[in-house]
Structures are given as C-alpha cells and as structure tokens.
N, C-alpha and C. Protein backbone atom coordinates (compact mmCIF):
# COMPACT_ATOMS: atom_id res chain seq x y z
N UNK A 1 104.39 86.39 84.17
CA UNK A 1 104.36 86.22 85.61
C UNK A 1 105.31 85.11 86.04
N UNK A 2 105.88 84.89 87.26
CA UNK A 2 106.46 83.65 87.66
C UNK A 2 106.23 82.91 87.72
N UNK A 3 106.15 81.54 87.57
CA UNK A 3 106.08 80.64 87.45
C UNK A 3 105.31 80.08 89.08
N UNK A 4 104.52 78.89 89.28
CA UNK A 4 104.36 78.75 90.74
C UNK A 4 104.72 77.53 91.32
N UNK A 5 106.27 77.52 91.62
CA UNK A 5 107.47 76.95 91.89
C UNK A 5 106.92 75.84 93.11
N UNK A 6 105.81 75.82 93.41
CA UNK A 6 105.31 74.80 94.38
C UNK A 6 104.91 73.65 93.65
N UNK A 7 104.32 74.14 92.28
CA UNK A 7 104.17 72.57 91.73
C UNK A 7 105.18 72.17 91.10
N UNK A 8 106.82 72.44 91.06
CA UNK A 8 107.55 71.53 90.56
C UNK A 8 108.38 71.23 91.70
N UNK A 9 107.60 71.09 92.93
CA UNK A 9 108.81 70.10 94.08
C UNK A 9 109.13 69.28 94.14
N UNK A 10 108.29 68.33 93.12
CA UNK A 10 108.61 66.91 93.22
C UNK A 10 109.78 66.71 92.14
N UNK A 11 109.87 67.94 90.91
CA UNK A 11 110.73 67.77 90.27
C UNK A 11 112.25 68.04 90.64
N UNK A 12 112.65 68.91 92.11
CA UNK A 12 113.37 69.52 92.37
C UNK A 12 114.83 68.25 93.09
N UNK A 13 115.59 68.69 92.43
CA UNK A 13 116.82 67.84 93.17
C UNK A 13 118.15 68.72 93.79
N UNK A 14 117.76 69.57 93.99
CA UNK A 14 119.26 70.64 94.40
C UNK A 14 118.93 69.87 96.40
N UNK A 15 120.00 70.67 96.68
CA UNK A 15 120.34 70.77 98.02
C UNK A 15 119.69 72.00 98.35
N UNK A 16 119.43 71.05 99.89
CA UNK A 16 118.45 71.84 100.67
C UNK A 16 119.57 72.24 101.87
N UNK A 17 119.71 73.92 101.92
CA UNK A 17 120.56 74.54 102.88
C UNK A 17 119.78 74.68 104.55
N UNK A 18 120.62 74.66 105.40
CA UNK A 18 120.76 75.03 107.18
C UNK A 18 120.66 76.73 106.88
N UNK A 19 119.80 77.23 108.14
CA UNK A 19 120.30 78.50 108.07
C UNK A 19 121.83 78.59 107.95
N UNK A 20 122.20 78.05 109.14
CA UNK A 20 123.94 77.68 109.38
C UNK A 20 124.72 78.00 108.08
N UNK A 21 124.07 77.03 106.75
CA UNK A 21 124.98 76.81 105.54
C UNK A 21 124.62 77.98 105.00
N UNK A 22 123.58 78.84 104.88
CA UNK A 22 123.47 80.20 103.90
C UNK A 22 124.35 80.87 103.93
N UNK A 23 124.61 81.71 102.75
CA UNK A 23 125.45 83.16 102.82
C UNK A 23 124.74 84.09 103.47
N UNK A 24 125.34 85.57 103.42
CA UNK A 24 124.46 86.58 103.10
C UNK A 24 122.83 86.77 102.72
N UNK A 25 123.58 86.51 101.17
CA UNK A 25 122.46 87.02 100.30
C UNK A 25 121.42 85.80 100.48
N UNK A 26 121.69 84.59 100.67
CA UNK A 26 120.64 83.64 101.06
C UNK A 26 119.62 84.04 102.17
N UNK A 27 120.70 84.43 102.84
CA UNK A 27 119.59 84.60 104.30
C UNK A 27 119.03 85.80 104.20
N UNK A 28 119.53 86.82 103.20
CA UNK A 28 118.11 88.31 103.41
C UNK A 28 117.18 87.54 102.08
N UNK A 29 117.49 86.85 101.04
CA UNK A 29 116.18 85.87 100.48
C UNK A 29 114.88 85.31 101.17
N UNK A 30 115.55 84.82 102.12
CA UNK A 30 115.16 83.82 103.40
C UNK A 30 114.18 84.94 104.15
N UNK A 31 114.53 86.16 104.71
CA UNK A 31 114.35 86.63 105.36
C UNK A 31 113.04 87.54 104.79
N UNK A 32 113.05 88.44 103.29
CA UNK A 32 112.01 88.57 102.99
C UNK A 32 111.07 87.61 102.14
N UNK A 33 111.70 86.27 102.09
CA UNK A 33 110.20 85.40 101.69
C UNK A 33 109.45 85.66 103.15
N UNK A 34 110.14 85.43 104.21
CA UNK A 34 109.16 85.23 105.03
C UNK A 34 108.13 86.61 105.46
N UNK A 35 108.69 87.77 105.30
CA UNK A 35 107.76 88.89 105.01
C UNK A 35 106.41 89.09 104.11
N UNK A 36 107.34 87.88 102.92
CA UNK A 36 105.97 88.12 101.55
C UNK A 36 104.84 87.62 102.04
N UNK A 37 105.40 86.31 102.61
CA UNK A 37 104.39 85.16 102.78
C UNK A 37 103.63 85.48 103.83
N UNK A 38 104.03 85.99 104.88
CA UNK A 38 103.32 86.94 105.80
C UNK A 38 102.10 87.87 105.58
N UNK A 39 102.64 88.58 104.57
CA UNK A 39 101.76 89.70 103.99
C UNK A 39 100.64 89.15 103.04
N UNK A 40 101.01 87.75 102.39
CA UNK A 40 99.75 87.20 101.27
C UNK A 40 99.14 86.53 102.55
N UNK A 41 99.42 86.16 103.57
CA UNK A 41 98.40 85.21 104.50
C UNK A 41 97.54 86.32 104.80
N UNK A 42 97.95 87.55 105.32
CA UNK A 42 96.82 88.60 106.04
C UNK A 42 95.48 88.89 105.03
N UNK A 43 96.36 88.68 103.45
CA UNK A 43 95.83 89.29 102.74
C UNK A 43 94.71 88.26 102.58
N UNK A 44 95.09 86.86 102.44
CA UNK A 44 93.91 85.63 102.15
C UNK A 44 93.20 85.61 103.17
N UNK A 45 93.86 86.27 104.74
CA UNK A 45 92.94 85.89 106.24
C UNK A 45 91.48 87.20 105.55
N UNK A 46 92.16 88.36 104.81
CA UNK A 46 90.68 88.94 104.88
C UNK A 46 90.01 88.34 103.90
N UNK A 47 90.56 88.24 102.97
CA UNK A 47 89.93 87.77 101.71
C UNK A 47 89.00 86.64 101.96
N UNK A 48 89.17 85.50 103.29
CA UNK A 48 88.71 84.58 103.24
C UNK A 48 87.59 84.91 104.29
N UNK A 49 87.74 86.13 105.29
CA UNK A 49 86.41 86.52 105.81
C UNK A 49 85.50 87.37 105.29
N UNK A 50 85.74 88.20 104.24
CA UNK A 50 84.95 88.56 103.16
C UNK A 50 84.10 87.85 102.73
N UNK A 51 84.61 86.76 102.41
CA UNK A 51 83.66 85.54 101.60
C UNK A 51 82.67 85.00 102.81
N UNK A 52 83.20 85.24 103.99
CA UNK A 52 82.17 84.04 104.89
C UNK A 52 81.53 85.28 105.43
N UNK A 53 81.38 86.57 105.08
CA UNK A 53 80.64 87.84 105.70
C UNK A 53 79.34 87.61 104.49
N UNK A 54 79.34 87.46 103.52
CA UNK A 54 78.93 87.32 102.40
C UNK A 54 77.73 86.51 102.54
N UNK A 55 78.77 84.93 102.61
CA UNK A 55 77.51 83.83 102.38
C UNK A 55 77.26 83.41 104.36
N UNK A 56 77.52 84.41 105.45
CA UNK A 56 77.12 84.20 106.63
C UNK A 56 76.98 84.79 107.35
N UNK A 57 75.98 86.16 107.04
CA UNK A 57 75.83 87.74 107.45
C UNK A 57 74.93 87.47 109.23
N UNK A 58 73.66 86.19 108.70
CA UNK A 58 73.24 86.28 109.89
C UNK A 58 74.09 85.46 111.66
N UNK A 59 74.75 84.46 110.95
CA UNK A 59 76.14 84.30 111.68
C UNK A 59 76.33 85.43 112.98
N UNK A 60 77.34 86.37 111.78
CA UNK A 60 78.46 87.24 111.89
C UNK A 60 77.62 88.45 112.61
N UNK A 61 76.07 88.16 112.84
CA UNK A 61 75.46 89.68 113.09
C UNK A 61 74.89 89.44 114.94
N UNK A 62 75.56 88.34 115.18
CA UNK A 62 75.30 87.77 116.54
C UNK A 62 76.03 88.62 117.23
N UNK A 63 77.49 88.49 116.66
CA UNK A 63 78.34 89.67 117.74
C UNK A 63 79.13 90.46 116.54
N UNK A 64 78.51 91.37 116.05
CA UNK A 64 78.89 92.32 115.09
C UNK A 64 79.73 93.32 115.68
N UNK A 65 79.80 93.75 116.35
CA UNK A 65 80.85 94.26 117.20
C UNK A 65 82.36 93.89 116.77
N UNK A 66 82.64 92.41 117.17
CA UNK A 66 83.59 91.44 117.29
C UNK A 66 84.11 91.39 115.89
N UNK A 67 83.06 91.23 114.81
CA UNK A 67 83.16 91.22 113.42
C UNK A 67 83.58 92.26 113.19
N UNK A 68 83.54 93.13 113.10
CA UNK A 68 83.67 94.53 112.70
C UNK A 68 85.17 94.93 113.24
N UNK A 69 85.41 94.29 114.09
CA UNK A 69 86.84 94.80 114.50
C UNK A 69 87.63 94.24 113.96
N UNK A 70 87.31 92.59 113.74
CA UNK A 70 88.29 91.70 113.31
C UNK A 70 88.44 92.00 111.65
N UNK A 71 87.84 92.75 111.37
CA UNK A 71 87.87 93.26 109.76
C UNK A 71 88.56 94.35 109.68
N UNK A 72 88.44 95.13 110.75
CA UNK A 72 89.31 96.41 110.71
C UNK A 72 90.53 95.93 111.02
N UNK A 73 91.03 95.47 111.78
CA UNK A 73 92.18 94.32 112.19
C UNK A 73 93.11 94.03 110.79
N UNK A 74 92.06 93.15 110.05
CA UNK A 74 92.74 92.30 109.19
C UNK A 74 93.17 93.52 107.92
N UNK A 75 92.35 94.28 107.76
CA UNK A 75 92.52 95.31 106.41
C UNK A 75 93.99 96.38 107.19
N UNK A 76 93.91 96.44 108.07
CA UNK A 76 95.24 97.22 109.24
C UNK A 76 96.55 96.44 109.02
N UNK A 77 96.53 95.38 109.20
CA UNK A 77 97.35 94.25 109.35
C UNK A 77 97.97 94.54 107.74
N UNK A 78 96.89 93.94 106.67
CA UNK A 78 97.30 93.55 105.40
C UNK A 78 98.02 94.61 104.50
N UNK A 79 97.44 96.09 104.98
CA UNK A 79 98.48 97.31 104.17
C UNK A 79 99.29 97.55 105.15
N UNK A 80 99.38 97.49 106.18
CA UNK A 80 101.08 97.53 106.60
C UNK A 80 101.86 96.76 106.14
N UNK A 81 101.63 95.72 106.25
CA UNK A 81 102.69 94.41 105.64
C UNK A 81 102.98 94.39 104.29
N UNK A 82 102.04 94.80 103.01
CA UNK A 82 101.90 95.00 102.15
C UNK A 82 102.88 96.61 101.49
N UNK A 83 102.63 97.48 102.59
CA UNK A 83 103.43 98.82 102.40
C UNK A 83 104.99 98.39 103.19
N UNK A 84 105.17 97.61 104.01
CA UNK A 84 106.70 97.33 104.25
C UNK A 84 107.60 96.70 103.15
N UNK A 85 106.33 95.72 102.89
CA UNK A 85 107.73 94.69 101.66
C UNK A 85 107.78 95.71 100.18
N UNK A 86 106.77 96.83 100.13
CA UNK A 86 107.59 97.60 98.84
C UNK A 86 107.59 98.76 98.99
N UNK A 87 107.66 99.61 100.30
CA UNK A 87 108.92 100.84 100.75
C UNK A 87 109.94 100.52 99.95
N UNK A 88 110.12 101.63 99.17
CA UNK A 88 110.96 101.98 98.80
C UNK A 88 112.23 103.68 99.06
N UNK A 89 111.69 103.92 100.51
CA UNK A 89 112.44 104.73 101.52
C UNK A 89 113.66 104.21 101.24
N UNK A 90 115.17 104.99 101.42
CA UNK A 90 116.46 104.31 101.31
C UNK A 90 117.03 103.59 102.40
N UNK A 91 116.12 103.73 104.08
CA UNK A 91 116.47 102.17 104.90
C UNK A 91 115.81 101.56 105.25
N UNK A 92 115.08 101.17 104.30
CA UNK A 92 113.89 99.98 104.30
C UNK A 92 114.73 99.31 103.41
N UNK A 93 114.20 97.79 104.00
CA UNK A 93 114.46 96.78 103.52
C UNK A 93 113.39 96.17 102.93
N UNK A 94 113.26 96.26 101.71
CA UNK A 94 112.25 95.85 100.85
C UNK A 94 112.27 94.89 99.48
N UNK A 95 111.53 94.77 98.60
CA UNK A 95 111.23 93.94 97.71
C UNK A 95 112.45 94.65 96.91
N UNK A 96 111.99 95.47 96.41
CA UNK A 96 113.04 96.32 95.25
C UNK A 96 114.54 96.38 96.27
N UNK A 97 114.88 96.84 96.92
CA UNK A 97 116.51 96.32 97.80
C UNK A 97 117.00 95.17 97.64
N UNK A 98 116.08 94.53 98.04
CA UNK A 98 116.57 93.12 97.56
C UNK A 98 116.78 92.30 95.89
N UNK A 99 116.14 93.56 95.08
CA UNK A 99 116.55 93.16 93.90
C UNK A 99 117.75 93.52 93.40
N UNK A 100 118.33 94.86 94.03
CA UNK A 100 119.12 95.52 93.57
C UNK A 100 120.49 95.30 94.03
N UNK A 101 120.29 94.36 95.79
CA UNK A 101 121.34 93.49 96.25
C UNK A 101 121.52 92.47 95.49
N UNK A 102 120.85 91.48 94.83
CA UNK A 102 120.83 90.52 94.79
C UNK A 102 121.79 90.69 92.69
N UNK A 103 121.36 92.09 92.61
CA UNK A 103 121.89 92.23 91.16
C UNK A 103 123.30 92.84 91.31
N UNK A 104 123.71 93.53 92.31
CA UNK A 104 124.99 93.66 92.62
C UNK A 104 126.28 92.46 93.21
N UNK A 105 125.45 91.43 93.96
CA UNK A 105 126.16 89.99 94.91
C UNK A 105 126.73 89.20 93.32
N UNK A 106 127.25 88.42 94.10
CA UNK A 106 128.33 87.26 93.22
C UNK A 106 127.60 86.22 92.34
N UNK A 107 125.99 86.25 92.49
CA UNK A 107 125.02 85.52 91.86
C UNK A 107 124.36 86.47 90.92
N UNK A 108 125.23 87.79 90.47
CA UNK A 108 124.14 88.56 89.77
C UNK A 108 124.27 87.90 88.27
N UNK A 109 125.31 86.77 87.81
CA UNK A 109 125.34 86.28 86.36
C UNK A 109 124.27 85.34 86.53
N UNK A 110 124.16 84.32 87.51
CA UNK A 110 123.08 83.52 87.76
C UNK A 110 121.90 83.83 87.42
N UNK A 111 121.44 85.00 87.95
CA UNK A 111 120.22 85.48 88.00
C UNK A 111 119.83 86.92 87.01
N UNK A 112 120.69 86.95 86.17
CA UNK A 112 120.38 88.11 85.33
C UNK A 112 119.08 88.11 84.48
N UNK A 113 119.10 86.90 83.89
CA UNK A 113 117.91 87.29 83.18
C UNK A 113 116.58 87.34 83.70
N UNK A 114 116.41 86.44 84.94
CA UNK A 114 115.14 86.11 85.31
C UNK A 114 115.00 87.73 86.55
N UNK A 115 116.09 88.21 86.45
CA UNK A 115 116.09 89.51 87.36
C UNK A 115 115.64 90.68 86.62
N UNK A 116 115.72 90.52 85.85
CA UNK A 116 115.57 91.82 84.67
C UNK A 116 114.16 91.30 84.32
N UNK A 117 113.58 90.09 83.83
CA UNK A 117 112.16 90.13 84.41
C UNK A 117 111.24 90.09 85.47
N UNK A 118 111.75 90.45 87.07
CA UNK A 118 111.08 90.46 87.75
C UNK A 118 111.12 91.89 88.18
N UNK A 119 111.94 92.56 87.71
CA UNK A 119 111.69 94.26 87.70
C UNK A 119 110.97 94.51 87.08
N UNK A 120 110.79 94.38 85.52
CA UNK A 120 109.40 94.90 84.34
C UNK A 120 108.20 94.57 85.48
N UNK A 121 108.51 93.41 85.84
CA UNK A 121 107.11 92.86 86.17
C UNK A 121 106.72 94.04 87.69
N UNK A 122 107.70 94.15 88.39
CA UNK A 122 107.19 94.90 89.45
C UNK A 122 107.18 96.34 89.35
N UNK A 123 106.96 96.65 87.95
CA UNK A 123 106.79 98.19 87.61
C UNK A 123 105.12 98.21 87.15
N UNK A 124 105.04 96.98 86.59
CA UNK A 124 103.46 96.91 86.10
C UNK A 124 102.48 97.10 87.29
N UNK A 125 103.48 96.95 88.63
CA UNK A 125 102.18 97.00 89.93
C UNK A 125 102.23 98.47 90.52
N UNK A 126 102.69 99.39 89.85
CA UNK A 126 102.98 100.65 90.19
C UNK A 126 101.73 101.52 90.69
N UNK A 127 100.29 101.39 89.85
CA UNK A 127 99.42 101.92 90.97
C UNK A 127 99.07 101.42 91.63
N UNK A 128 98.86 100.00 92.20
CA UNK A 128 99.09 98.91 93.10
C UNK A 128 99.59 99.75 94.45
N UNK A 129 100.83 99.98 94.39
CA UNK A 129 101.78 100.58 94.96
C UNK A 129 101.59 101.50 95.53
N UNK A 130 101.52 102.67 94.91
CA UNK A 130 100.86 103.78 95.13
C UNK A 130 99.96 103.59 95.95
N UNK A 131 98.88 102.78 95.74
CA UNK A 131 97.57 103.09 96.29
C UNK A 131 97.77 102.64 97.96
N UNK A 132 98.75 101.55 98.29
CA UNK A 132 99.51 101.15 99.35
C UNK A 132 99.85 101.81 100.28
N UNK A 133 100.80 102.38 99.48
CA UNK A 133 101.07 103.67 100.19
C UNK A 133 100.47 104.87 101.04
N UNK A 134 99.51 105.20 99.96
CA UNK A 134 98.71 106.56 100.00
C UNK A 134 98.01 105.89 101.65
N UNK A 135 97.30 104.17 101.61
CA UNK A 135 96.41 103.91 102.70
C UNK A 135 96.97 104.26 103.88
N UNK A 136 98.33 103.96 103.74
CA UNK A 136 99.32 103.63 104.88
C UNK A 136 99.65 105.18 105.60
N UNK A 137 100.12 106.25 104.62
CA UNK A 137 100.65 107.35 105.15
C UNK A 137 99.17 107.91 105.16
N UNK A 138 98.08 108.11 104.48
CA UNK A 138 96.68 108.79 105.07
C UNK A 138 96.13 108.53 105.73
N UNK A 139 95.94 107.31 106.00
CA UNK A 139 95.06 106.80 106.95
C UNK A 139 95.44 105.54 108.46
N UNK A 140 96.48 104.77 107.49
CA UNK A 140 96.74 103.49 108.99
C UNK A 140 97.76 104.49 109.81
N UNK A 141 98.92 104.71 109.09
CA UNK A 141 100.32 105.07 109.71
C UNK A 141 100.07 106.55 110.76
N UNK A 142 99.45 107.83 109.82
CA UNK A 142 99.54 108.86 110.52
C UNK A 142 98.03 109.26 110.58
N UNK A 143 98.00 110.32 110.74
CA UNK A 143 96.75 111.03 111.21
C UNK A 143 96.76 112.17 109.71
N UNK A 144 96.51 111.79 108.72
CA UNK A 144 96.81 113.46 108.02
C UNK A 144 95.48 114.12 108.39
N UNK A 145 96.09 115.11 108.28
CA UNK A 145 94.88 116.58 108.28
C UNK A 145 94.42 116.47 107.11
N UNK A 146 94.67 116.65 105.83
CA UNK A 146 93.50 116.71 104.41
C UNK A 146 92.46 115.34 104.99
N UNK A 147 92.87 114.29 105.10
CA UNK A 147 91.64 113.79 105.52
C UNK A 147 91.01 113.56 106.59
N UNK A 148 91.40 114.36 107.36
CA UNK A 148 90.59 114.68 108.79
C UNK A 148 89.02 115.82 108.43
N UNK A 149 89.98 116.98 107.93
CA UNK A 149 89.39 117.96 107.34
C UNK A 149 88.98 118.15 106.15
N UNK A 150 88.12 116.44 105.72
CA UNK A 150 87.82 116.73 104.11
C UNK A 150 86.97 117.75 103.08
N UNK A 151 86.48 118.61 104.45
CA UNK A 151 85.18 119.70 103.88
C UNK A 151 86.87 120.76 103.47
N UNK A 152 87.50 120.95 103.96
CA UNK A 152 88.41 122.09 103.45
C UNK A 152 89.53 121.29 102.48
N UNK A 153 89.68 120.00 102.41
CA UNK A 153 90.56 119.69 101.47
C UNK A 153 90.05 118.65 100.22
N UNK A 154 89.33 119.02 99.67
CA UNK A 154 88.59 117.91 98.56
C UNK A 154 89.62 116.97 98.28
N UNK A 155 89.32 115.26 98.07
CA UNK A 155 89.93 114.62 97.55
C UNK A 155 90.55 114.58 96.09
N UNK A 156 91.94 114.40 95.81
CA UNK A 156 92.26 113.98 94.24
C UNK A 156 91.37 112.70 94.47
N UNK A 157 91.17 111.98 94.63
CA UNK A 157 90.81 110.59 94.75
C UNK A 157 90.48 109.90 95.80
N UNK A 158 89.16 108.83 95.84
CA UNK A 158 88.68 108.22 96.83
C UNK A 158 89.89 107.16 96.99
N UNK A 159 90.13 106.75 98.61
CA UNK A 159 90.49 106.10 99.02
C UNK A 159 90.18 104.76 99.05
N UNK A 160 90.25 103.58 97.70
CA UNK A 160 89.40 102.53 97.74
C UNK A 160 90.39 101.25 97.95
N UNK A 161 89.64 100.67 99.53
CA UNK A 161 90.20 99.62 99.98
C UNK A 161 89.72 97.82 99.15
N UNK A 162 88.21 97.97 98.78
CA UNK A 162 88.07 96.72 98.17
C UNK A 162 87.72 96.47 96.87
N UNK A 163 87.07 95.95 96.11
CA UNK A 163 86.95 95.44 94.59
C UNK A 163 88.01 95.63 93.99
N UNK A 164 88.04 96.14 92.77
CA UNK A 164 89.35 95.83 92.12
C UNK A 164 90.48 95.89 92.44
N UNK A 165 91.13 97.06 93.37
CA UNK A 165 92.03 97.46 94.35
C UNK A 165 92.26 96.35 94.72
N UNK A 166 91.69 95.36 95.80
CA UNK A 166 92.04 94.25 96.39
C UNK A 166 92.58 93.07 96.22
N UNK A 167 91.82 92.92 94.92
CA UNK A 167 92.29 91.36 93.89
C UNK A 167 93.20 91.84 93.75
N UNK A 168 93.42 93.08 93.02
CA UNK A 168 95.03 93.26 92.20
C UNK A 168 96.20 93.12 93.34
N UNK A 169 95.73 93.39 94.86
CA UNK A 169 96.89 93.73 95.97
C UNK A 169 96.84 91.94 96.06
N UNK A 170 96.52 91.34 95.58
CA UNK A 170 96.08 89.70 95.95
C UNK A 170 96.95 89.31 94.87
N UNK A 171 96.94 89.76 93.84
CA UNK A 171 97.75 89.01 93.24
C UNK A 171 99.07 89.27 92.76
N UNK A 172 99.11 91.10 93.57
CA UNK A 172 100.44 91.37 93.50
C UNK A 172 101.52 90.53 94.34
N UNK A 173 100.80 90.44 95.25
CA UNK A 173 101.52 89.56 96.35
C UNK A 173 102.17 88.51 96.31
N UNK A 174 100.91 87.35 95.47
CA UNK A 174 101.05 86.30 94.77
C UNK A 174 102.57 85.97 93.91
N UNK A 175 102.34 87.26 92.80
CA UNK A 175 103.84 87.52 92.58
C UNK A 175 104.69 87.21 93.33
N UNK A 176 105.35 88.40 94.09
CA UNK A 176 106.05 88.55 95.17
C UNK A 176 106.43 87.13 95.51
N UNK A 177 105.51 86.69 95.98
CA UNK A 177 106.20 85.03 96.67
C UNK A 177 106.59 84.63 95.76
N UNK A 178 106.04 84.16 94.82
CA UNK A 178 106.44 83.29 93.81
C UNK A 178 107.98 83.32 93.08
N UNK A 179 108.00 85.14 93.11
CA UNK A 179 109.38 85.36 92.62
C UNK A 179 110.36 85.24 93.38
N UNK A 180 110.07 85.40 94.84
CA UNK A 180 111.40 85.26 95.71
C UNK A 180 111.41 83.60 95.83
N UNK A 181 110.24 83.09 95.37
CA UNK A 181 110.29 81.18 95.97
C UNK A 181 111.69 81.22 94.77
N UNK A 182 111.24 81.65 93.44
CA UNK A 182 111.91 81.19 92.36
C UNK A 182 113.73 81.94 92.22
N UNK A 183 113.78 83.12 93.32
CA UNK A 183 115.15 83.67 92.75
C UNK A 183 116.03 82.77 93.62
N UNK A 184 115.06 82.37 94.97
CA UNK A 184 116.46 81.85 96.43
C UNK A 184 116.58 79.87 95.72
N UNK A 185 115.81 79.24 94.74
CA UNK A 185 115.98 78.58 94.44
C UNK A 185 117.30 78.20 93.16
N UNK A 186 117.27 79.96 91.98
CA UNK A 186 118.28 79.92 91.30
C UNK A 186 119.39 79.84 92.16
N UNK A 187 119.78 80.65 93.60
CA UNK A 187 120.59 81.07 93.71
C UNK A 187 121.54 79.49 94.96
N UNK A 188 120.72 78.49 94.72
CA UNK A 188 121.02 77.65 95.16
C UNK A 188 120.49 77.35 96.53
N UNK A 189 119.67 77.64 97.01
CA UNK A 189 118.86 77.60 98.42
C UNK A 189 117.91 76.45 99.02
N UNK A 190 118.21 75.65 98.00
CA UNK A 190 117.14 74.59 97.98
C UNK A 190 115.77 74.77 97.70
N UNK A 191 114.79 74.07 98.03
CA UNK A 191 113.61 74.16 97.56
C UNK A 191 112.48 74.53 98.41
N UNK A 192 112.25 76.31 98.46
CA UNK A 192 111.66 76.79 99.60
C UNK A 192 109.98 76.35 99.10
N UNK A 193 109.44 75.29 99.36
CA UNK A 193 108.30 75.61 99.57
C UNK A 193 107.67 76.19 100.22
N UNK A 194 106.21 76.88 99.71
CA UNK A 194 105.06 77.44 100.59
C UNK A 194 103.77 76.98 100.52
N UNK A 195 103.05 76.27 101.36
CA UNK A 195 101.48 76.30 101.09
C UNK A 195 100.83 77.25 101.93
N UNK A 196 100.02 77.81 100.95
CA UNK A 196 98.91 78.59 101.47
C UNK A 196 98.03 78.49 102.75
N UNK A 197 97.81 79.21 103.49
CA UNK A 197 96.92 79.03 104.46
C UNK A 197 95.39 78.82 103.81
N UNK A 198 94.83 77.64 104.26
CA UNK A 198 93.41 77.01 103.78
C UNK A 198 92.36 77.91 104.90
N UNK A 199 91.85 78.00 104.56
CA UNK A 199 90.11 78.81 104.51
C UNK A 199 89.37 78.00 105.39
N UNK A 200 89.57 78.21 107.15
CA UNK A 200 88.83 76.93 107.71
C UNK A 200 87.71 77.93 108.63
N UNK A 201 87.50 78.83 108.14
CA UNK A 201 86.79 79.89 108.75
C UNK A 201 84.98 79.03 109.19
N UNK A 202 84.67 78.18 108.02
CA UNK A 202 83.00 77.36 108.49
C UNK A 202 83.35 76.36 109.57
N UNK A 203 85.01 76.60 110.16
CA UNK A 203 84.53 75.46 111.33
C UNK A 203 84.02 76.40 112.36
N UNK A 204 83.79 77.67 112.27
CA UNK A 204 83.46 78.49 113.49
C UNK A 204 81.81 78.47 113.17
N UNK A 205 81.44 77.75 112.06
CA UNK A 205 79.73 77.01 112.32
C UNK A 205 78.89 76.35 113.47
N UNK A 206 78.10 76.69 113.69
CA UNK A 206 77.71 75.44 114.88
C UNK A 206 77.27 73.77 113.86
N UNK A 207 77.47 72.95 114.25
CA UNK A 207 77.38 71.97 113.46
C UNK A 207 75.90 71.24 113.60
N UNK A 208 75.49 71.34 112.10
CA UNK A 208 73.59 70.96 112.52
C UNK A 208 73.91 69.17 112.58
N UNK A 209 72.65 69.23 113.97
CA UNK A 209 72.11 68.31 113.79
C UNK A 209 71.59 67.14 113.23
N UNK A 210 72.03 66.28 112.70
CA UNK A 210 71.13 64.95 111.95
C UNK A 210 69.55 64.78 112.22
C-alpha cells in the first residue's frame, strides 16, 4: 500500500509550488487530489454517522425523518464521487487517466517505478469497482428497469451498500489519496498535505447538566 505521506511532513524539504508555478501535469495532480479527498470526506461524513446512529438511536429518532434523509444524502453523495474518480469511460477524467498521463509526460522516468506499483495496486480494488459502478448505473445515476421490475428480472446479485463493501470502499479511497499525496510530491509539487475531517458529530448532543 502507499505509504501515508502526512506523517513525513516534518521530514519534507522540497519546494512548495503556486498554482501559477505548476505545469500541466501538476495541476491535473492537483486537480484530482482534490476529487479523492472529496470523495474519502463523504465517505468518513457517512461512516462517522453510522457510528453515532449506532451508539445514539434514541437521539436520532426525535426527527427520523431528517435522519433518514441525511443518510440517503450521504450514501448518494459518496458513490457518485467514488464512481467519478474511477470511470474509466474514455472522457472521464479519472484515477486510471491520470495514471496513464502521468506515465506518458516528461516525469514518466521519475515516477516509473512507484507507477507500476500503484497500478497492481489499483487492480486489487477491481470488485471494489465494479460494485461502484453497478450502484451508480442501477440505482443512483439511472432508473434501470431489471431493478424496478425485480419479480421479472431475478438478481445476479444483491446490491450491498454496507459491511464489508463499505470498509473496503473506505480504504480504497484511503489509497487513492495517499497515492496521488505521494506521486504530485515525486513529481516535484511540494508537500500536499491532507488532514482528515474529525468526527464532531456529539457536538449535535444537548450538553448535560452538572
């Protein structure tokens, strides 16, 4: 896996680029970190109301309504964003495009080897992928008929949005950042840090009393 290029910032001494100073290929780097990182926040925003549905059901059952949407929301949100950065359609701009730019540009000696392992690695997420997909074109994106009409079209397979499915889309992601933190850094970009969005969901507690 990649390395997680946030804990060696303090070790980092390169130059830190202006949009202004980027090339090209810097700035579509630039451009889908900020997609990845996008797509792992939606993914931690559900992940982190999961957990407070869990340990704060009677909470959340005040205006369940409200809850219920904001979950449908966040699971809507997280496979779109999740199915954009790895479309692999031929004008999408995606994870894999950008590998394949970045192996064709003037930095492809730079980055050869650590490029050739971040492809193996993004083949290992292949039913990952798939399953992305399938949510996106069956259910968020279009309307299909087989699953409108599931009495006339039996499923190959249930459509499963959480348990194992989820972690793995959690830490595919994880990837993802990590590898673009680590390629726009080979390629001389300075030192893109990211911190995570923190989990402040118990300040929507009422605060007890002393």
């Amino acid at each position: 896996m990649a390395s997680d290029w946030n804990a060696l910032r303090s070790e980092y001494n390169g130059q830190v680029l202006s949009w202004e100073q980027k090339d090209d290929m810097q700035k579509l780097l630039t451009m889908i970190q900020v997609e990845t990182v996008d797509a792992l926040n939606a993914a931690l925003e559900y992940s982190y109301l999961l957990d407070f549905v869990d340990n704060h059901l009677s909470f959340l059952n005040k205006s369940p309504l409200f809850w219920s949407e904001a979950m449908k929301s966040m699971r809507f949100t997280t496979v779109m964003r999740a199915a954009r950065l790895f479309d692999e359609s031929r004008d999408a701009l995606s994870l894999k495009k950008v590998f394949n730019k970045l192996e064709q540009s003037a930095y492809r000696n730079a980055v050869a080897i650590e490029l050739q392992t971040c492809k193996k690695q993004y083949d290992t997420y292949h039913d990952c992928i798939e399953e992305i997909r399938t949510l996106r074109d069956k259910q968020f994106a279009h309307n299909d008929e087989k699953e409108f009409q599931f009495w006339k079209h039996p499923r190959e397979k249930d459509l499963e949005f959480e348990g194992e499915f989820w972690w793995k889309l959690e830490e595919m992601l994880r990837w993802a950042r990590d590898t673009i933190l680590m390629l726009r850094t080979l390629i001389g970009d300075g030192f893109p840090v990211n911190n995570e969005i923190r989990n402040d969901l118990s300040g929507l507690l009422p605060v007890k009393e002393s």
